[in-house]
Protein backbone atom coordinates (compact mmCIF):
# COMPACT_ATOMS: atom_id res chain seq x y z
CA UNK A 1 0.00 0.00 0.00
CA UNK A 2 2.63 2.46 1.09
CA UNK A 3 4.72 2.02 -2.50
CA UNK A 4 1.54 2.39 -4.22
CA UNK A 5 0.80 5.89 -2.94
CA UNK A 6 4.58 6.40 -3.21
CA UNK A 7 4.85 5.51 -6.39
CA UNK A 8 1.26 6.35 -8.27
CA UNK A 9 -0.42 8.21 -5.56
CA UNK A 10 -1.39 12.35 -5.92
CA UNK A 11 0.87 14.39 -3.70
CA UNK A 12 -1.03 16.31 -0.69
CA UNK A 13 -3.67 13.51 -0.64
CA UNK A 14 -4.64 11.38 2.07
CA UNK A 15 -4.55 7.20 1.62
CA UNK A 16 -6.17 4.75 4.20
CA UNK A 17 -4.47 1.60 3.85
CA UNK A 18 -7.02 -0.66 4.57
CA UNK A 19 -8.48 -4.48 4.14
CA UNK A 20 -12.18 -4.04 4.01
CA UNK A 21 -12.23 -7.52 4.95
CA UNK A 22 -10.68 -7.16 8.24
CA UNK A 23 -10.77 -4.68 11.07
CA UNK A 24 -9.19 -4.11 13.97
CA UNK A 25 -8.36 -2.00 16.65
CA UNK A 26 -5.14 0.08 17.31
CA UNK A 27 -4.74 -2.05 20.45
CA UNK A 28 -4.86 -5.49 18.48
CA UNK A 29 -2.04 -4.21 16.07
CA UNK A 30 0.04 -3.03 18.67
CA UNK A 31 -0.37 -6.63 20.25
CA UNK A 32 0.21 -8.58 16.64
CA UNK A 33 3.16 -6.57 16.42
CA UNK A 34 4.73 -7.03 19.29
CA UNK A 35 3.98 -10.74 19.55
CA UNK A 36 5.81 -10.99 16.01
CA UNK A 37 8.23 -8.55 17.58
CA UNK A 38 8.92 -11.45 20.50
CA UNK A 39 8.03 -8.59 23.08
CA UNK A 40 5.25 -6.78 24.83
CA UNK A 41 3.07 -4.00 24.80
CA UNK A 42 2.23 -2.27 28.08
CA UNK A 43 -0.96 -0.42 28.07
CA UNK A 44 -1.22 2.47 30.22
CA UNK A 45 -4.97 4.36 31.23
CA UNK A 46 -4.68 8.21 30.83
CA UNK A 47 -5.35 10.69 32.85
CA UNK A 48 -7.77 12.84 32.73
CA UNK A 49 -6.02 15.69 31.40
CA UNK A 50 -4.67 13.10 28.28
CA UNK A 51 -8.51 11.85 27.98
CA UNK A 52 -9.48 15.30 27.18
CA UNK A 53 -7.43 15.14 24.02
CA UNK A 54 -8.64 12.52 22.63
CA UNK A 55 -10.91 11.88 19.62
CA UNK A 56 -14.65 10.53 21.49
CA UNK A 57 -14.65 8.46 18.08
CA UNK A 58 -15.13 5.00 19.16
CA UNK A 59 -14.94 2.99 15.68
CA UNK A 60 -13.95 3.87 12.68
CA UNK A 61 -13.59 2.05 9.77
CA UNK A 62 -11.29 2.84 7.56
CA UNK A 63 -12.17 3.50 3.31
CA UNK A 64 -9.35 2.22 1.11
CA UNK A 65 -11.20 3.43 -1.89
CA UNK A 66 -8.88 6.04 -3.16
CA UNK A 67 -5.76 3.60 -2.44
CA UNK A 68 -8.29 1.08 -4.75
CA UNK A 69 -8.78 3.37 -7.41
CA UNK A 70 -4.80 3.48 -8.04
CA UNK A 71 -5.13 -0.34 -8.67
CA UNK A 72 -3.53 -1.38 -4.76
CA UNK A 73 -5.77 -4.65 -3.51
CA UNK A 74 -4.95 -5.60 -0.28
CA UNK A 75 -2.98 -9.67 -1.05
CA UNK A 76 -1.52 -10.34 2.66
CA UNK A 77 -3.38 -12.14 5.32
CA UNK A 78 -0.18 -12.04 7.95
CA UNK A 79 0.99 -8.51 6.72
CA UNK A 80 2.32 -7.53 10.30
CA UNK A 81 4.47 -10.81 11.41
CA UNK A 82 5.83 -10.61 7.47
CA UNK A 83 6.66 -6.99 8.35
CA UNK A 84 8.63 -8.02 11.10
CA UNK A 85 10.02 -10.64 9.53
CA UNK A 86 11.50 -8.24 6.40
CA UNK A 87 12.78 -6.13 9.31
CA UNK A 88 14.78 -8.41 10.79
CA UNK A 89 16.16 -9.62 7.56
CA UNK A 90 17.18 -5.98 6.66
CA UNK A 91 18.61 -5.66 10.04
CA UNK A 92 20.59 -8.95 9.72
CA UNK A 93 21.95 -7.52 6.63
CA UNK A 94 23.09 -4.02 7.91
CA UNK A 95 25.81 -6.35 10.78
């Protein structure tokens, strides 16, 4: 999704990179990547003061439609453990 913008996509405009097919929340990501990550995420409550900047927006889905009309179509089912896993090749190769 990302190369597609980069490389097709109209500069100033906003792309959701999105899988209509799946949702999920920022706190499941975080989780996926961290498990593929062999580590863990630590969730912390805010304050009150921190609560009062946040969005009251509960669920959102995200529209991939403009990403779609560039010809990107989501292909990966395990996007964020291959993520990691490209990482840590491209780490490998940088020692």
């Amino acid at each position: 999704g990302l190369l597609t913008v980069l490389l097709r996509g109209e500069r100033g405009r906003a792309y959701n990179i999105a899988d209509r097919r799946h949702q999920m929340r920022i706190r499941d990501v975080a989780q996926q990547a961290a498990q593929a990550g062999d580590c863990q995420v630590v969730f912390e409550m805010p304050n009150e003061l921190e609560r009062a900047g946040y969005s009251k927006v509960s669920r959102a889905v995200l529209d991939a439609a403009q990403l779609e009309a560039l010809g990107w179509r989501p292909q990966v089912e395990d996007g964020i453990r291959e993520t990691v896993e490209i990482l840590r090749e491209c780490r490998q190769g940088e020692k």
